[in-house]
Protein backbone atom coordinates (compact mmCIF):
# COMPACT_ATOMS: atom_id res chain seq x y z
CA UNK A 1 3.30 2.08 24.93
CA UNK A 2 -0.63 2.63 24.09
CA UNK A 3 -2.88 -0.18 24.43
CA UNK A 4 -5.90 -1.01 23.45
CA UNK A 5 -7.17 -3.20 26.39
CA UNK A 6 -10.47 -3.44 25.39
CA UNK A 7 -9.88 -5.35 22.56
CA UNK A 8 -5.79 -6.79 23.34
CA UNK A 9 -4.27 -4.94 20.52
CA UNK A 10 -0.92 -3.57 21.34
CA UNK A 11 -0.95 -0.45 18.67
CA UNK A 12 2.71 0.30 19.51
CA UNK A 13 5.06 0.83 16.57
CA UNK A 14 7.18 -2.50 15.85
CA UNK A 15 9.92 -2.54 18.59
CA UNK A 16 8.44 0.53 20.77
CA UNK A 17 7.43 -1.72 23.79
CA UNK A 18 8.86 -4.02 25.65
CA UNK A 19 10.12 -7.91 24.26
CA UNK A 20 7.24 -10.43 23.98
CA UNK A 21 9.02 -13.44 23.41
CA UNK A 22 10.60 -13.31 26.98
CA UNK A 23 14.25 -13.83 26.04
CA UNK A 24 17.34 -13.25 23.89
CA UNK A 25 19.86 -14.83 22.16
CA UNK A 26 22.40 -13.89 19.11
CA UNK A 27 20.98 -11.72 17.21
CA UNK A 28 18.57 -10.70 19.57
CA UNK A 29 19.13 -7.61 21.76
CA UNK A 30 18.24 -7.59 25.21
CA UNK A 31 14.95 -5.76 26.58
CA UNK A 32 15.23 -2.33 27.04
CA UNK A 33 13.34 0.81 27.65
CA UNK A 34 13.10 0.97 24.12
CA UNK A 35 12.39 -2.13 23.36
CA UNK A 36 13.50 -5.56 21.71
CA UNK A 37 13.76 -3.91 17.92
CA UNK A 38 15.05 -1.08 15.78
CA UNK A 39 11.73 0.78 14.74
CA UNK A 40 13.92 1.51 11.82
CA UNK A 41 14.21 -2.07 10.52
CA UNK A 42 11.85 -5.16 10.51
CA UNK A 43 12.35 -6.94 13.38
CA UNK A 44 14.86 -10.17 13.11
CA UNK A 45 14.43 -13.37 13.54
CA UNK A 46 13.34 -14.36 16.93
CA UNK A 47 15.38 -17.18 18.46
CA UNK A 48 12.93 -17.87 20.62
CA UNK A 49 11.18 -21.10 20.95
CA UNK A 50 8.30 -20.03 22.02
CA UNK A 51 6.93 -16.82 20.85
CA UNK A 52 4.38 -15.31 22.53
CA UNK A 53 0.72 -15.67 20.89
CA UNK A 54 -0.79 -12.05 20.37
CA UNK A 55 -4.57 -11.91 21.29
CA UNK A 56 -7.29 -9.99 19.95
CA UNK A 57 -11.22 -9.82 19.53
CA UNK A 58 -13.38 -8.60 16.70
CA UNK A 59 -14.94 -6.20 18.58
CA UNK A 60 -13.77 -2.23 17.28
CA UNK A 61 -13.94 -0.31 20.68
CA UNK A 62 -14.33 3.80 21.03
CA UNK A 63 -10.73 4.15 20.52
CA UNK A 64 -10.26 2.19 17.65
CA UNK A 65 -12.99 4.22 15.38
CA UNK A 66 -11.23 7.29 16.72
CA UNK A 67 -8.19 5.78 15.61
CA UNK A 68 -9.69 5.41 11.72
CA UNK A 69 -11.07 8.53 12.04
CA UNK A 70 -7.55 10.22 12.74
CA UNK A 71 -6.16 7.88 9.65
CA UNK A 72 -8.89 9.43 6.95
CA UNK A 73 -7.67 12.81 8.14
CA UNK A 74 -4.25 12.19 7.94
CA UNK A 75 -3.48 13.01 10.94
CA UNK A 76 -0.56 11.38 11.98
CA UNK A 77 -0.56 9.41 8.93
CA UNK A 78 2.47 6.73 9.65
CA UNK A 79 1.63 6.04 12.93
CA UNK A 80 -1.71 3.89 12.91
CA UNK A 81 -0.24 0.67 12.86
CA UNK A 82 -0.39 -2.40 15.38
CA UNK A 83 1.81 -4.95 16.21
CA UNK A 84 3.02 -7.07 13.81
CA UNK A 85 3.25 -10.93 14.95
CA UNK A 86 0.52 -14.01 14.92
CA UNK A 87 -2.36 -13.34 16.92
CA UNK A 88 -5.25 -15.61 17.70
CA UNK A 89 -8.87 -14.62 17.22
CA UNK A 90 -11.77 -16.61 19.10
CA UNK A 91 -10.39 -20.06 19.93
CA UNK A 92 -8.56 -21.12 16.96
CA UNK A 93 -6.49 -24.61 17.23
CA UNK A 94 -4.12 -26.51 15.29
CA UNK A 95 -6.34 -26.84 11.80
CA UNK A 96 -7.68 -23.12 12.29
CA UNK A 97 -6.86 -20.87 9.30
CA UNK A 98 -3.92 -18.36 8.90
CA UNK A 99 -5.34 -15.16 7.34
CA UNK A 100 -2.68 -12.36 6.69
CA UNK A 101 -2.80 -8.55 6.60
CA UNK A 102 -0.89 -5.70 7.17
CA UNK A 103 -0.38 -4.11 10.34
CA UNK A 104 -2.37 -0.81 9.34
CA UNK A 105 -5.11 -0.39 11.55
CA UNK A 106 -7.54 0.33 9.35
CA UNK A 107 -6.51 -3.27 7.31
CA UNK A 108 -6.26 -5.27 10.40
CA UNK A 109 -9.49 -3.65 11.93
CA UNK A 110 -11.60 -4.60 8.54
CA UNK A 111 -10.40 -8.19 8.67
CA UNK A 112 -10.47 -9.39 12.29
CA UNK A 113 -14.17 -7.37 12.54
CA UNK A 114 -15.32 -9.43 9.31
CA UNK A 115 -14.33 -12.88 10.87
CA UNK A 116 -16.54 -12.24 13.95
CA UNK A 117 -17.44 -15.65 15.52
CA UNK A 118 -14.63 -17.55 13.59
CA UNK A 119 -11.62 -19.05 15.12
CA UNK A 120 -8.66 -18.44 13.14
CA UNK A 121 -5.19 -16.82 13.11
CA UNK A 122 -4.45 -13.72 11.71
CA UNK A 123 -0.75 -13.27 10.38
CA UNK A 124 0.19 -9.31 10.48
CA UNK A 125 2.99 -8.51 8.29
CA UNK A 126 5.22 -5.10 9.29
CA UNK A 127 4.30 -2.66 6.58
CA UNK A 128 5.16 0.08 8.45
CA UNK A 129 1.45 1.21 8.79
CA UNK A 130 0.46 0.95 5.32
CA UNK A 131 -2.18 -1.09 3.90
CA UNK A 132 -2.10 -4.02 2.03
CA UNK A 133 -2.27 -2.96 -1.92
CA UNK A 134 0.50 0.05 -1.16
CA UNK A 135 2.37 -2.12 0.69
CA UNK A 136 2.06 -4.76 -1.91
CA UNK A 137 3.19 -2.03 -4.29
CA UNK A 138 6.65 -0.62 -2.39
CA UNK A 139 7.17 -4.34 -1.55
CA UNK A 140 6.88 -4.79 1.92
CA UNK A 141 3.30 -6.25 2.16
CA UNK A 142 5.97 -9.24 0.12
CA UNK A 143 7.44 -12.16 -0.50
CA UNK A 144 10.43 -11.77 2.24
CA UNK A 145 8.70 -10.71 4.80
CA UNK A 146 6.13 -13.06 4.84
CA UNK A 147 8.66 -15.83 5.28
CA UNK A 148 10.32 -13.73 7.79
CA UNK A 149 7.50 -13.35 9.80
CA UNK A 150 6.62 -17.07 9.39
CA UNK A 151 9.98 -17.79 11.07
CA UNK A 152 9.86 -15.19 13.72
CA UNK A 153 5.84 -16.66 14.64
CA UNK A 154 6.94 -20.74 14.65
CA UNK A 155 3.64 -20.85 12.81
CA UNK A 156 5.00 -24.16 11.75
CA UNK A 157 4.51 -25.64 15.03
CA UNK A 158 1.30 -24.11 15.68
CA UNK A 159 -1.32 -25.09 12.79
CA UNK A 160 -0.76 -28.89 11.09
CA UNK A 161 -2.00 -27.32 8.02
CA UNK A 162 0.23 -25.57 5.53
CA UNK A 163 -1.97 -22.88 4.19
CA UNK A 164 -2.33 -19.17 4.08
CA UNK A 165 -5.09 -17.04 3.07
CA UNK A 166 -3.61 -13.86 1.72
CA UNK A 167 -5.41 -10.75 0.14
CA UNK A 168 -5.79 -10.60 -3.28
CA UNK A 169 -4.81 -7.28 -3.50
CA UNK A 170 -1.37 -8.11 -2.23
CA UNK A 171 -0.80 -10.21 -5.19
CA UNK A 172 1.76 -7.63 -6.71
CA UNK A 173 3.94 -8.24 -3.59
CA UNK A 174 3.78 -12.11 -3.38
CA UNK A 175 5.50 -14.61 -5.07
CA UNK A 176 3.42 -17.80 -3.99
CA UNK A 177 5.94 -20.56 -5.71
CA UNK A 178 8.59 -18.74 -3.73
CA UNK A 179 6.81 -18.92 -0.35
CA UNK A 180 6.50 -22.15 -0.85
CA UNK A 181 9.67 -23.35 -1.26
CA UNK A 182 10.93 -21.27 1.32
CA UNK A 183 8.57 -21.90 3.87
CA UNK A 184 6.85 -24.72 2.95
CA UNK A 185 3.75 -23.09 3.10
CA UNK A 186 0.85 -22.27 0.17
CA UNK A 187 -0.51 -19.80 -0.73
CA UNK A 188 -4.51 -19.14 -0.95
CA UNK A 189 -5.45 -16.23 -2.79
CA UNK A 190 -8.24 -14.92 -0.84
CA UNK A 191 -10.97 -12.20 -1.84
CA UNK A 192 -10.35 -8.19 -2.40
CA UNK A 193 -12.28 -7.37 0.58
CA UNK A 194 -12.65 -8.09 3.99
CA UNK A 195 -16.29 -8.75 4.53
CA UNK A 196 -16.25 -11.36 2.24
CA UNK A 197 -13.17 -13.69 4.26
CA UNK A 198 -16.20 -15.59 6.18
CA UNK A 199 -17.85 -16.76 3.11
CA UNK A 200 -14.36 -17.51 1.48
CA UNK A 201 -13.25 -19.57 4.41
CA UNK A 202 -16.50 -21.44 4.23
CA UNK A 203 -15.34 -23.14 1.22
CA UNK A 204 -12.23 -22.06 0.13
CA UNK A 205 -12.86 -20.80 -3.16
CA UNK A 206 -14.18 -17.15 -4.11
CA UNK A 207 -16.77 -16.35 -6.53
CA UNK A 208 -16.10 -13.84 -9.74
CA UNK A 209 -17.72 -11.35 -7.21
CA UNK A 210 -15.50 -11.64 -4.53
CA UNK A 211 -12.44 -11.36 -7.69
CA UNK A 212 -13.80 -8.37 -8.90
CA UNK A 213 -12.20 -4.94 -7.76
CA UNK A 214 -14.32 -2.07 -6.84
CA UNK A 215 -13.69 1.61 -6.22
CA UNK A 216 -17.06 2.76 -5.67
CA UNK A 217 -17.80 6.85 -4.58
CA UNK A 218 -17.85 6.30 -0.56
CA UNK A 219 -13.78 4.53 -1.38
CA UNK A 220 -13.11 7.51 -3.27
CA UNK A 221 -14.66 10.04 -0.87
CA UNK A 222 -12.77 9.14 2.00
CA UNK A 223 -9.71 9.65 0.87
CA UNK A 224 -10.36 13.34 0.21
CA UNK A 225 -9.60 14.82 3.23
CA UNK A 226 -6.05 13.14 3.69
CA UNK A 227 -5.27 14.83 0.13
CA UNK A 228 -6.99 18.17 0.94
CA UNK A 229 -4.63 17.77 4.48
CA UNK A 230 -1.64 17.63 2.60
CA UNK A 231 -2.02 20.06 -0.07
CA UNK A 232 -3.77 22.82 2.46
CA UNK A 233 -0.44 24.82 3.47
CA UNK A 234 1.03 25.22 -0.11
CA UNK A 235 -2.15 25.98 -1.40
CA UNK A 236 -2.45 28.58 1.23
CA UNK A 237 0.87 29.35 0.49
CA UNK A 238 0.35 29.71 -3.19
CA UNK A 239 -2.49 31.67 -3.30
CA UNK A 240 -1.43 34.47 -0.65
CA UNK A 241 1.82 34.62 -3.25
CA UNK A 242 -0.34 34.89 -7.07
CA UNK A 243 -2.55 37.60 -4.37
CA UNK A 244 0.27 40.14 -4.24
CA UNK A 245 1.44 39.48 -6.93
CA UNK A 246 -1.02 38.63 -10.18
CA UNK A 247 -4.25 40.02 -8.19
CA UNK A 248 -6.86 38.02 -6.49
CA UNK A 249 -8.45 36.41 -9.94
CA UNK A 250 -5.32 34.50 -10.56
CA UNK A 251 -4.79 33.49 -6.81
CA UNK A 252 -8.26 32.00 -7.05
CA UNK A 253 -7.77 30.30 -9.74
CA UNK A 254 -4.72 28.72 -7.99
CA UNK A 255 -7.16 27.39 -5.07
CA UNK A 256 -10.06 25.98 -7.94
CA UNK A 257 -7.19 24.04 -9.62
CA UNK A 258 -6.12 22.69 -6.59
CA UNK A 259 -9.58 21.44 -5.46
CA UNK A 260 -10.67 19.91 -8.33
CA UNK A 261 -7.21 17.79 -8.49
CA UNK A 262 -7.51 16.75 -5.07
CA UNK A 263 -11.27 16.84 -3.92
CA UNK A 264 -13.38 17.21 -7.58
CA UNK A 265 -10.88 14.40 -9.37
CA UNK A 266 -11.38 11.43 -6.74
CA UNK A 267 -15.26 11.82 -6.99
CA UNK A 268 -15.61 11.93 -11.33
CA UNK A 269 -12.64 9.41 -11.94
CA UNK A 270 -15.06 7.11 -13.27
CA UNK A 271 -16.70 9.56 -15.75
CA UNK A 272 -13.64 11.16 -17.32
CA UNK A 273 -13.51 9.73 -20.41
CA UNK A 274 -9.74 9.59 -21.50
CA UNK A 275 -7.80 6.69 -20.74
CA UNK A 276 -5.53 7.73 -18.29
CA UNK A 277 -5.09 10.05 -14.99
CA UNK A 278 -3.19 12.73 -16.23
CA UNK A 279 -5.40 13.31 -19.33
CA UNK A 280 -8.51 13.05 -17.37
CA UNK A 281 -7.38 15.41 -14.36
CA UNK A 282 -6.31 18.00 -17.49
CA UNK A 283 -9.40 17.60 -18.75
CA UNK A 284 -11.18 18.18 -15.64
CA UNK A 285 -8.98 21.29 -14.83
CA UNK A 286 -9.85 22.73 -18.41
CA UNK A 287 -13.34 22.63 -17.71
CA UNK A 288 -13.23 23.85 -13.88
CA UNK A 289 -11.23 26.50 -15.48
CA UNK A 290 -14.32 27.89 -18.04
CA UNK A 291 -16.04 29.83 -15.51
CA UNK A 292 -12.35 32.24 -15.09
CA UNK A 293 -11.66 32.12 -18.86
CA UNK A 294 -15.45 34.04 -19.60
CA UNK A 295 -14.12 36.00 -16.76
CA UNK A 296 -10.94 37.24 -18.40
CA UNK A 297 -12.64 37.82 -21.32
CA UNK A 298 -15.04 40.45 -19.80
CA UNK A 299 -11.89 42.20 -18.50
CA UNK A 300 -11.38 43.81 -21.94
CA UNK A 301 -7.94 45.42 -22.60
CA UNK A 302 -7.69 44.28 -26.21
CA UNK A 303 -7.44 40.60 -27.90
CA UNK A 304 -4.22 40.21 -27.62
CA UNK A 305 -4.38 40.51 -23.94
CA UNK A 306 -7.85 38.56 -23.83
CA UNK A 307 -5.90 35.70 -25.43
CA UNK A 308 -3.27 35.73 -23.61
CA UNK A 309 -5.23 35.55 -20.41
CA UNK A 310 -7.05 32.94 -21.60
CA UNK A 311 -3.91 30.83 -22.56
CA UNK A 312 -3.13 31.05 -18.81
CA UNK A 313 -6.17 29.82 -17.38
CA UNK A 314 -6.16 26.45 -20.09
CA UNK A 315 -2.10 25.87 -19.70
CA UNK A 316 -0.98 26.58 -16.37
CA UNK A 317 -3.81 26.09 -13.82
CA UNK A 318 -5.01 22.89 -15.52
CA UNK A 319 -1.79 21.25 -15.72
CA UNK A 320 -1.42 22.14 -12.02
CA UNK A 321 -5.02 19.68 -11.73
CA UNK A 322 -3.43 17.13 -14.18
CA UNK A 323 -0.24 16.77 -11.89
CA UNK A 324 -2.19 16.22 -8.77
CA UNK A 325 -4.56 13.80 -10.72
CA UNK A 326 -1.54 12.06 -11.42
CA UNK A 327 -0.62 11.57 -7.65
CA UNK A 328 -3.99 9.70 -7.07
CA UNK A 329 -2.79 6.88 -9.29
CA UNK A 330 -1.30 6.04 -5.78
CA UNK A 331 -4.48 5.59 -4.23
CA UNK A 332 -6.66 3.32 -6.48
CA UNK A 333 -6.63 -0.09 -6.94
CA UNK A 334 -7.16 0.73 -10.12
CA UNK A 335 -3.59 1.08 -11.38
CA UNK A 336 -0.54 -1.29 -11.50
CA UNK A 337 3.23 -0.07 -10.74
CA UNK A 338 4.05 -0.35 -14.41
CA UNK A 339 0.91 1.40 -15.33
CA UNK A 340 1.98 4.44 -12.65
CA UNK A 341 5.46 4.30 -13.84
CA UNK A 342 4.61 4.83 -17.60
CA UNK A 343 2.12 7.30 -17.46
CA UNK A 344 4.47 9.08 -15.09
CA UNK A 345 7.31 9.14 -18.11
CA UNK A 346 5.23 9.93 -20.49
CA UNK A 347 3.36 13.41 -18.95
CA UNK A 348 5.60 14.74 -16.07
CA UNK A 349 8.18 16.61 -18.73
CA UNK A 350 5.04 17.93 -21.14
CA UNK A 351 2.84 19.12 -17.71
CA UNK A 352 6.10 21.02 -16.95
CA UNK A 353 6.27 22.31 -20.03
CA UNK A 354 2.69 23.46 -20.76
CA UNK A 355 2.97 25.04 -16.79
CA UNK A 356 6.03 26.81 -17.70
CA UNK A 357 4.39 28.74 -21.08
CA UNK A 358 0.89 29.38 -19.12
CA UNK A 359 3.76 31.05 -16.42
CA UNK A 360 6.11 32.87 -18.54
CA UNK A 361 2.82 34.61 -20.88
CA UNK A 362 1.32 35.37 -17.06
CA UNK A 363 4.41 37.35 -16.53
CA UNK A 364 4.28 38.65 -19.49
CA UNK A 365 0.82 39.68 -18.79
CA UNK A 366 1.84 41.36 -15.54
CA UNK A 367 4.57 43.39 -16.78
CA UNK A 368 2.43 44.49 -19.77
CA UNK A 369 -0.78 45.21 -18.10
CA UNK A 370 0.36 45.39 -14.68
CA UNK A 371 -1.99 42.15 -13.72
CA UNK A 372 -3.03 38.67 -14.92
């Protein structure tokens, strides 16, 4: 089990260390070498009367910024999570707040390092390591297991109050009427971001500002290099292919699709000026694309040839950019399930389409001219 002792904060997965509560009961498995859980399932029900009271400071040590670095690189990309449970932050007692997160580092970091010199509770809900508006999204930053996780805590017999301050970015998870019939407790919609929890607690209520969602460059940037991570290999991949096969020109214009989808995308999404992803990455991989089409048409070997080429490098390569445009409607706040869904329905059948003519008239191309 890896601990961070500098700050308390056991970072094992859920159930990979040994039992906290300090006994069992039905239900309940004994303590093992393994540990109290399943890491495959959220923790039940402790029948514990007493569970055991996490602690942790504000402070981020060496280890935890090498931790978030590790996270915006992807490396190991499910496993930065800590302990879910109730932990206690400066002295809090019985009328201290409750402020919940998600047991992604990154989420829980940002929170308990904005409410430095504040006594309060923070709540951390098992989302299996992601953060709080994804979770919110695949439903388990949600309703059920925040009133599991009330229940397995006994919050209700540590604070006298009966309030929580959630995110309001996990909104699309949380059903506050049903919380509160089921736990009794209510629900405080609290503001998008982190750094503004001390001024929200202050007074309880949060400003238009503190409403408004933001997805400014630096947000954008920094999720770059987990995309680039995961599309490296089949990029790799896909180039050394189109190389032996269609000629170096078409194998880099596999790689300058790819980029702009992944890196170029996340850093003009604001000045795209269709309405949605997938029209805005085409767009974008149209005009990356410009520089190869006045290439191909240099190439001579007759118009029909010319055109074709040219067909290529506006069908296939820039509905390549549109599809992976389309993926980063899972990273922005800026998007709604429904909204994802839709626009998912509506262009994933007509991007395979336009990538299938841009491939059949590039094999056409080969066999004719014997290269793209």
């Amino acid at each position: 089990m890896s601990v961070n002792q500098e700050a308390g904060i056991d970072r094992s997965e859920p159930g990979a260390g040994p039992c906290t509560c300090g006994c069992t009961g039905a239900g309940q498995p004994a303590p093992s070498e393994t540990g109290c859980f399943n890491t495959t399932s959220i923790p039940p029900v402790s029948p514990c009367s007493q569970p055991a009271m996490l602690q942790t400071t504000s402070t981020l040590t060496s280890t935890d910024r090498r931790d978030h670095l590790l996270a915006r690189l992807g490396v190991d990309r499910m496993g930065h999570r800590v302990r879910p449970g109730l932990y206690s932050l400066g002295h809090p007692d019985r009328t201290s707040p409750v402020v919940v997160t998600a047991n992604y580092t990154l989420s829980f970091d940002a929170v308990r390092s904005a409410l430095d010199g504040i006594d309060v509770y923070l709540l951390v809900l098992d989302t299996y390591g992601v953060n709080v508006w994804c979770a919110a999204g695949k439903g388990t930053f949600g309703t059920d297991e925040l009133v599991r996780r009330l229940e397995a805590t006994g919050l209700a017999g540590v604070v006298d109050h009966r309030r929580l301050v959630l995110p309001q970015l996990g909104a699309p998870g949380v059903s506050a009427p049903e919380v509160a019939r089921r736990s009794g407790f209510r629900v405080e919609w609290g503001p998008v971001r982190a750094e503004d929890l001390p001024a929200f607690l202050a007074t309880h209520t949060a400003t238009p500002e503190m409403r408004r969602v933001r997805f400014p460059l630096w947000d954008r940037l920094v999720l770059i290099p987990v995309d680039l991570r995961s599309i490296l290999l089949m990029m790799a991949a896909g180039a050394v292919v189109l190389w032996l096969l269609a000629g170096a020109g078409t194998a880099r214009d596999l790689v300058v699709a790819m980029l702009a989808g992944t890196a170029l995308f996340p850093i003009l999404l604001p000045y795209l000026p269709t309405g949605d992803f997938t029209t805005k990455g085409y767009l974008l991989g149209v005009l990356v694309m410009i520089p190869s089409v006045l290439i191909d048409l240099s190439q001579g070997g007759g118009w029909l040839v010319e055109a074709g080429r040219v067909v290529v490098d506006l069908t296939a390569f820039p509905a390549l950019t549109a599809y992976l445009a389309l993926l980063f409607t899972g990273a922005t706040p800026f998007t709604s399930r429904t909204g994802v869904r839709r626009e998912i329905f509506r262009y994933i059948r007509p991007l395979a389409g336009i990538a299938a003519v841009g491939t059949v008239i590039a094999v056409a191309l080969r066999l004719v001219t014997g290269g793209v």
